[in-house]
C-alpha atoms as a PDB file:
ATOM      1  CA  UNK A   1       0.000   0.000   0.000  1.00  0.00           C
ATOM      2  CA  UNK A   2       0.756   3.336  -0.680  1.00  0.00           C
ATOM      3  CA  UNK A   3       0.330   5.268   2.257  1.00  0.00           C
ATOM      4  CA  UNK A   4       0.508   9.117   2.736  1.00  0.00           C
ATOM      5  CA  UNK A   5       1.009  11.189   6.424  1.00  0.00           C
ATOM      6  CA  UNK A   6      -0.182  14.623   6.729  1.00  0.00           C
ATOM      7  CA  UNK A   7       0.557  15.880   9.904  1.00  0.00           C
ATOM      8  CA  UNK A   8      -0.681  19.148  11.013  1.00  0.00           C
ATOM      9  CA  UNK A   9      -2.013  21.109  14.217  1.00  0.00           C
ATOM     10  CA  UNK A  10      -4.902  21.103  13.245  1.00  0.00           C
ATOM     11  CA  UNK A  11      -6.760  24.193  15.017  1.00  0.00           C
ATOM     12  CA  UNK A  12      -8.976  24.040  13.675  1.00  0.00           C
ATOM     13  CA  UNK A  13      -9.001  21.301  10.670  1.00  0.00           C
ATOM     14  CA  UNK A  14     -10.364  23.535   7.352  1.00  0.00           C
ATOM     15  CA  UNK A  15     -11.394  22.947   3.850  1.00  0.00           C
ATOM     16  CA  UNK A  16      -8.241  23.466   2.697  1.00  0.00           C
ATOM     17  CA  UNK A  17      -6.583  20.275   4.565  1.00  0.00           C
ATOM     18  CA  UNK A  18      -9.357  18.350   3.024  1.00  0.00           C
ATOM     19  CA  UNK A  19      -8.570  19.633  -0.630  1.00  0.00           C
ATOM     20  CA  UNK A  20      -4.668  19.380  -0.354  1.00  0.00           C
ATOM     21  CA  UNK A  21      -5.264  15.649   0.809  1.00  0.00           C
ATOM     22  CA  UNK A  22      -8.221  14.493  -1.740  1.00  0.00           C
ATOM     23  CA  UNK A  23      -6.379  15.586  -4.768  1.00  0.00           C
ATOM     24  CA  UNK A  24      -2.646  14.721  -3.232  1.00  0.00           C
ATOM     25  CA  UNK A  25      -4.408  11.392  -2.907  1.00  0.00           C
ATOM     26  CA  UNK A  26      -5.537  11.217  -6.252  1.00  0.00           C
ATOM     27  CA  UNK A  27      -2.279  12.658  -8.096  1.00  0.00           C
ATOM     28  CA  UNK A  28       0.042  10.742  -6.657  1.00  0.00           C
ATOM     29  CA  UNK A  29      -2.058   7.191  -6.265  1.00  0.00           C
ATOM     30  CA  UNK A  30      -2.197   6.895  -2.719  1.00  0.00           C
ATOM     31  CA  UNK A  31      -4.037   4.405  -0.861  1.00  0.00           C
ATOM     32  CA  UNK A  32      -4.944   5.983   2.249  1.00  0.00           C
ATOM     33  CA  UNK A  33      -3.880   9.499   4.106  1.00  0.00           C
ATOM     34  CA  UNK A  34      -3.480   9.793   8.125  1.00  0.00           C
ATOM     35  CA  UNK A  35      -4.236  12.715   9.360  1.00  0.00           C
ATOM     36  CA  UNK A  36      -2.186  13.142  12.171  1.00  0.00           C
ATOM     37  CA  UNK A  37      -2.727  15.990  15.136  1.00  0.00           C
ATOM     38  CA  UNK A  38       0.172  17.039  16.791  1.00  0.00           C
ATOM     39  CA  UNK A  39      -0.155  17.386  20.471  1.00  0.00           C
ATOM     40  CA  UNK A  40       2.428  20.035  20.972  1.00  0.00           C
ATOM     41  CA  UNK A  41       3.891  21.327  17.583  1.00  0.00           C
ATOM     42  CA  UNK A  42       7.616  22.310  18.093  1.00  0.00           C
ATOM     43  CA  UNK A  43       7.437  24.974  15.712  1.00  0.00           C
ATOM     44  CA  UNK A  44       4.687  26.936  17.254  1.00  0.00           C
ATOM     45  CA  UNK A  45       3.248  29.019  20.333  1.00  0.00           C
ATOM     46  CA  UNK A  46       1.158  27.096  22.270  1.00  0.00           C
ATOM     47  CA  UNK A  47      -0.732  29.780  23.755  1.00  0.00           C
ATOM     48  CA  UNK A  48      -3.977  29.730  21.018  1.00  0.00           C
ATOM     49  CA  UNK A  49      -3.753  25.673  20.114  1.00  0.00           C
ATOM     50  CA  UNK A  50      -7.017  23.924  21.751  1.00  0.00           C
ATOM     51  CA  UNK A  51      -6.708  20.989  23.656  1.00  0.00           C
ATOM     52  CA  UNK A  52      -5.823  18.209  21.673  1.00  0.00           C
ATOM     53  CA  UNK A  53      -9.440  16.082  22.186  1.00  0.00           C
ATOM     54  CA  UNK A  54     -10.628  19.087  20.209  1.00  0.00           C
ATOM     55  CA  UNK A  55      -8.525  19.308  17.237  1.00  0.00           C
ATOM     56  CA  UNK A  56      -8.915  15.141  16.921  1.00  0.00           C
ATOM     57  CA  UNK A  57     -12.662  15.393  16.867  1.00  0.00           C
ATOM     58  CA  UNK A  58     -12.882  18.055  14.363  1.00  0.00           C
ATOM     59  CA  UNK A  59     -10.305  16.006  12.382  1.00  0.00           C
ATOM     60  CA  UNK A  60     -13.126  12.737  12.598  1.00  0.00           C
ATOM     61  CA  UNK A  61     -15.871  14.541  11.859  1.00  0.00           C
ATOM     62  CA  UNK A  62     -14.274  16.753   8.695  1.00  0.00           C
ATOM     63  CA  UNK A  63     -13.659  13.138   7.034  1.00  0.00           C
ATOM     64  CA  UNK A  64     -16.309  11.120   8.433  1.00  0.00           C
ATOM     65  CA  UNK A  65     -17.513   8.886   5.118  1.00  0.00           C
ATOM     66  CA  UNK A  66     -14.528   8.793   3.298  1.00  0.00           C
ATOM     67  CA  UNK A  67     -12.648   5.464   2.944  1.00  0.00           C
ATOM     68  CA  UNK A  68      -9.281   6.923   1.697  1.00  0.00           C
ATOM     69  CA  UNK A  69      -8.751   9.740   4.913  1.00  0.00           C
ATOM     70  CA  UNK A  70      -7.948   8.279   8.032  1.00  0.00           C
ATOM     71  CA  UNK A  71      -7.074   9.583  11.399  1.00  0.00           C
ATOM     72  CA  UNK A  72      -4.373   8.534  14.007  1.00  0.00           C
ATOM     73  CA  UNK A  73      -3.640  10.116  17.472  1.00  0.00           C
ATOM     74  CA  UNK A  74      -0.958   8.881  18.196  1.00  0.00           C
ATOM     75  CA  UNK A  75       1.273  11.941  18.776  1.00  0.00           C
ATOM     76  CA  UNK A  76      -1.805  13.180  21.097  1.00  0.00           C
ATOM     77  CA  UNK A  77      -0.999   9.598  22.462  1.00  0.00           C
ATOM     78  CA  UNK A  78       2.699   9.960  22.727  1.00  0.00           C
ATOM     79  CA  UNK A  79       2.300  13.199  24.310  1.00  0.00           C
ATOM     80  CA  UNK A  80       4.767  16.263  24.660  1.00  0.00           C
ATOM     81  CA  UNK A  81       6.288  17.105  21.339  1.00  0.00           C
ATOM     82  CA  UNK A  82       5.272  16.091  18.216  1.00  0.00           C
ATOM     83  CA  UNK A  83       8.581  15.382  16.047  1.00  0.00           C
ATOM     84  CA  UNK A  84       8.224  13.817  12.366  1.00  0.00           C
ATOM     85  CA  UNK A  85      10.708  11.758  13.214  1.00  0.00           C
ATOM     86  CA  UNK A  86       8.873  10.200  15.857  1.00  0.00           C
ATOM     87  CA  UNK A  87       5.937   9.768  13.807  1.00  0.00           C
ATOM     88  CA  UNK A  88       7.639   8.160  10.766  1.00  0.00           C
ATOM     89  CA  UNK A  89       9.195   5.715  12.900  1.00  0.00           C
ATOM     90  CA  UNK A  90       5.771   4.653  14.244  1.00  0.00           C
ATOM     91  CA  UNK A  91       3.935   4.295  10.879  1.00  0.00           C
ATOM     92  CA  UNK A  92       7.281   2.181   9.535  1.00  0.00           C
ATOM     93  CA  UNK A  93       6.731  -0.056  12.684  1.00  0.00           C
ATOM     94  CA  UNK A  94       3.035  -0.652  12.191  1.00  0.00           C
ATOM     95  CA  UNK A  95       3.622  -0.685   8.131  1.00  0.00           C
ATOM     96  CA  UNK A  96       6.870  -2.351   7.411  1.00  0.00           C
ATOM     97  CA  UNK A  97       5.820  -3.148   3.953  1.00  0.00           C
ATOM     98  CA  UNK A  98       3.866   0.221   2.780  1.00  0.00           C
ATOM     99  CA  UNK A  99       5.416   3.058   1.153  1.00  0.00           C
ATOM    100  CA  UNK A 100       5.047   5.687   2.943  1.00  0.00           C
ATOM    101  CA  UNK A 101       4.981   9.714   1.887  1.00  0.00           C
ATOM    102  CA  UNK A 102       5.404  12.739   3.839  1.00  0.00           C
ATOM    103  CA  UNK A 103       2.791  15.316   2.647  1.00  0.00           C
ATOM    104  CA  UNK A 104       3.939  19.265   3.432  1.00  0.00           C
ATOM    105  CA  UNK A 105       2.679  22.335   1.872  1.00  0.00           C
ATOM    106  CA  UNK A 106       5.176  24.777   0.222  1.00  0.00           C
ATOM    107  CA  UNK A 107       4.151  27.122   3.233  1.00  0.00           C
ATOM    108  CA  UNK A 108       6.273  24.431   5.249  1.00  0.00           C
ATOM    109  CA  UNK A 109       8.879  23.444   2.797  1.00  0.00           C
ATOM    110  CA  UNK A 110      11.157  26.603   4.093  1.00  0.00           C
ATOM    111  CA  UNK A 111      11.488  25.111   7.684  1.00  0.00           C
ATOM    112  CA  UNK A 112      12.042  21.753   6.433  1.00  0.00           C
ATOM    113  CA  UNK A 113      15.637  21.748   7.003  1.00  0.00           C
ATOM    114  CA  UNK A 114      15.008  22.955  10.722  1.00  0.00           C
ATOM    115  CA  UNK A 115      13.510  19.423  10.994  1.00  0.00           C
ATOM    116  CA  UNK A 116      15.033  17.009  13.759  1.00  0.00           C
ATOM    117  CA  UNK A 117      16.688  14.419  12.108  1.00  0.00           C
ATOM    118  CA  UNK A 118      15.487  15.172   8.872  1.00  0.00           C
ATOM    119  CA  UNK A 119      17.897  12.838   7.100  1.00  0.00           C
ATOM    120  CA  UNK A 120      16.789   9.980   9.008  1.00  0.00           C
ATOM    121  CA  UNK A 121      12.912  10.961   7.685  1.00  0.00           C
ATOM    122  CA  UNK A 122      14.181  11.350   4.465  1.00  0.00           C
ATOM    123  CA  UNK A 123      15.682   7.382   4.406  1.00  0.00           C
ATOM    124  CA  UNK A 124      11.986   6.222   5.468  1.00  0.00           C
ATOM    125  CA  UNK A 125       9.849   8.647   3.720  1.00  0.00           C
ATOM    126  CA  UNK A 126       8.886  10.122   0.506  1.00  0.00           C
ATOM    127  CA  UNK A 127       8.332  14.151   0.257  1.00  0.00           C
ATOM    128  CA  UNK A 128       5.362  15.415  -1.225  1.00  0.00           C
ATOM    129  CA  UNK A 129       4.888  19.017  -1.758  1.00  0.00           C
ATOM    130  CA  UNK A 130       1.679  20.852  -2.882  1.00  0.00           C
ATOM    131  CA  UNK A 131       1.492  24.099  -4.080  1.00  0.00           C
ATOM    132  CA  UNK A 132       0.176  27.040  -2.119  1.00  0.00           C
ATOM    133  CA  UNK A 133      -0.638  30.539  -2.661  1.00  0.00           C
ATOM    134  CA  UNK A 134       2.264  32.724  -2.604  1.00  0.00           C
ATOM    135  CA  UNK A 135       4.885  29.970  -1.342  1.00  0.00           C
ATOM    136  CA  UNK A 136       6.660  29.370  -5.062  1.00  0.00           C
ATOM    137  CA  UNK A 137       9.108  26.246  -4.998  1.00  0.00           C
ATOM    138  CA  UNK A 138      12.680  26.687  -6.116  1.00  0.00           C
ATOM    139  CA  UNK A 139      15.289  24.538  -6.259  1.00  0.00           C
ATOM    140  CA  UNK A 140      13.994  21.161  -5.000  1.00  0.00           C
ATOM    141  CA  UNK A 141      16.089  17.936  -4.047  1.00  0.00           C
ATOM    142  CA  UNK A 142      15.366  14.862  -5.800  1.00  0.00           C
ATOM    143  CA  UNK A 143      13.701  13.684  -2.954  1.00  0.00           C
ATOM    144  CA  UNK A 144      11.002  15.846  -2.970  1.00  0.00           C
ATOM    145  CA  UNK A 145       7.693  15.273  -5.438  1.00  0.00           C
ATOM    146  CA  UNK A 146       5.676  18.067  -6.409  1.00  0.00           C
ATOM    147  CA  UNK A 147       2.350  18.369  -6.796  1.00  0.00           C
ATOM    148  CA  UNK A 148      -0.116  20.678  -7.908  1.00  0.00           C
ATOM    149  CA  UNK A 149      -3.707  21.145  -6.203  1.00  0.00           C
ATOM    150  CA  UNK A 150      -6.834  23.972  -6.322  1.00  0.00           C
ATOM    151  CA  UNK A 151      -5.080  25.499  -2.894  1.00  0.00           C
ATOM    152  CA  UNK A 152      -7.103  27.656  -1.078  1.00  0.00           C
ATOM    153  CA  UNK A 153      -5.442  30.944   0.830  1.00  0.00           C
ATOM    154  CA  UNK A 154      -6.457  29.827   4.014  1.00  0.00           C
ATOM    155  CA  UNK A 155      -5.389  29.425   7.657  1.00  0.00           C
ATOM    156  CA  UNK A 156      -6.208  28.044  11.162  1.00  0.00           C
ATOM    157  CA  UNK A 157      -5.030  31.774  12.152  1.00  0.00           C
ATOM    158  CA  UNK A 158      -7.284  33.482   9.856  1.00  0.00           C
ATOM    159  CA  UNK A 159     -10.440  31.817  10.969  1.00  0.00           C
ATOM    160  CA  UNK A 160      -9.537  31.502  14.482  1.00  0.00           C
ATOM    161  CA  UNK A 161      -9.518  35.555  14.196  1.00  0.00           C
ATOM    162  CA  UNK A 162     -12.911  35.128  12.430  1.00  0.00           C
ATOM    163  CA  UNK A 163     -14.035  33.739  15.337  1.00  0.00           C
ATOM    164  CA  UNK A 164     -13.000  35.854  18.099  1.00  0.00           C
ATOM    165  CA  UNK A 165     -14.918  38.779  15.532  1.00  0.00           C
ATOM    166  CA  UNK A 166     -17.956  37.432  15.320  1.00  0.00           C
ATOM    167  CA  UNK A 167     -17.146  36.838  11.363  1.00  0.00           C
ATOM    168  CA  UNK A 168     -18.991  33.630   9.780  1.00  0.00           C
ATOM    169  CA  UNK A 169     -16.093  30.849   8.954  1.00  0.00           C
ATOM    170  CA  UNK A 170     -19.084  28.918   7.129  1.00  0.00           C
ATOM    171  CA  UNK A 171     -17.753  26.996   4.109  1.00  0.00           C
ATOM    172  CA  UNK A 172     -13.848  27.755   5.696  1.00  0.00           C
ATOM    173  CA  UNK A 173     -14.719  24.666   7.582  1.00  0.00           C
ATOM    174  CA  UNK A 174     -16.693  21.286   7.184  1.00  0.00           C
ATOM    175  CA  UNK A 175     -20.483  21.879   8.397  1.00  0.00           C
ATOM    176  CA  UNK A 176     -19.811  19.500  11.361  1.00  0.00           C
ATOM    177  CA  UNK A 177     -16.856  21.076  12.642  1.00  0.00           C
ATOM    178  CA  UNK A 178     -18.618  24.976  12.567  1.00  0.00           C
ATOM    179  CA  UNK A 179     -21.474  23.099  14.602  1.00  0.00           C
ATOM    180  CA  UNK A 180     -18.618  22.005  16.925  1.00  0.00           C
ATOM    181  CA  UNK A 181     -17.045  25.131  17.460  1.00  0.00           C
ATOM    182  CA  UNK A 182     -20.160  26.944  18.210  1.00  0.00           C
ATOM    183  CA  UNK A 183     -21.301  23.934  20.022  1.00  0.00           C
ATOM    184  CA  UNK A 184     -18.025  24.045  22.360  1.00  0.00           C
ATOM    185  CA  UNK A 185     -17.167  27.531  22.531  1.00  0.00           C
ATOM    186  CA  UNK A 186     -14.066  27.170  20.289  1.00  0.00           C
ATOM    187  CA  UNK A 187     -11.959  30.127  19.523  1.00  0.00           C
ATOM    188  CA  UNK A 188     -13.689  33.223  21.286  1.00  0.00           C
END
């Protein structure tokens, strides 16, 4: 099986994840994508990231009847930082046979190399890169497969601030997970 990971924070989960992993899935003949919360992401302030049960629900409900999207918590699992590295070495474990594939937008590509032990990743994983809005891709290693998607210029940030205005984020986000953050009190 061809298997991709796209790790994320996931706060909240948007349309955009759900594009960039339906047509990734679909371009480059995957089998099945893990979504994958992080429970603490090293890369960001912690300060405005909801509890992890959160995120991990929204994630279930945003792909609830689709056979090819999956999602795993185990870095909410693991607990304390979330490192690829950690992550990749689980999914080999449990999949010794799969390929597996790395899925980053080109927002991330840039911090890539800040990575812990990205050269051990890049010996179990393949790179896949989708195209975003103002993130252009230069100069790529071998390594790294590109692909092309209907991106959306969209962020967690964005409709987080949405929220705390009393702005609609309908059709930013799957209808269950708006009737989950109103439900809960997400974001305000």
């Amino acid at each position: 099986m061809k298997i991709g990971i796209l790790g994320g924070t996931f706060n909240p989960i948007h349309i955009g994840h759900l594009i960039l992993a339906e047509e990734t899935r679909q371009a480059c003949g995957l089998d099945k994508i893990f979504f994958v919360p992080a429970n603490i992401p090293p890369h960001k302030e912690n300060g405005d990231i909801i509890e992890s049960y959160h995120r991990l629900t929204m994630v279930k409900l945003s792909i609830e009847g689709n056979p090819y999207l999956a999602v795993s918590d185990m870095e909410i699992k693991r607990g304390g930082r979330s490192y690829t590295i950690d992550t990749v070495k689980a999914f080999k474990n449990l999949n010794p046979r799969d390929e597996i594939y790395f899925i980053i937008g080109s927002d991330l590509f840039k911090y890539l190399e800040d990575w812990k032990d990205l050269s051990e990743i890049i010996g179990m994983v393949k790179f896949i890169v989708a195209q975003r809005p103002g993130y252009p891709l230069k100069n790529l290693p071998s390594h790294i497969k590109t692909v092309d998607i209907h991106a959306l210029d969209i962020s967690g940030f964005e409709i987080r601030q949405c929220v705390k205005k009393n702005k609609s984020i309908r059709y930013f986000v799957p209808e269950k997970v708006l009737s989950y953050i109103e439900k809960n009190k997400l974001y305000i």
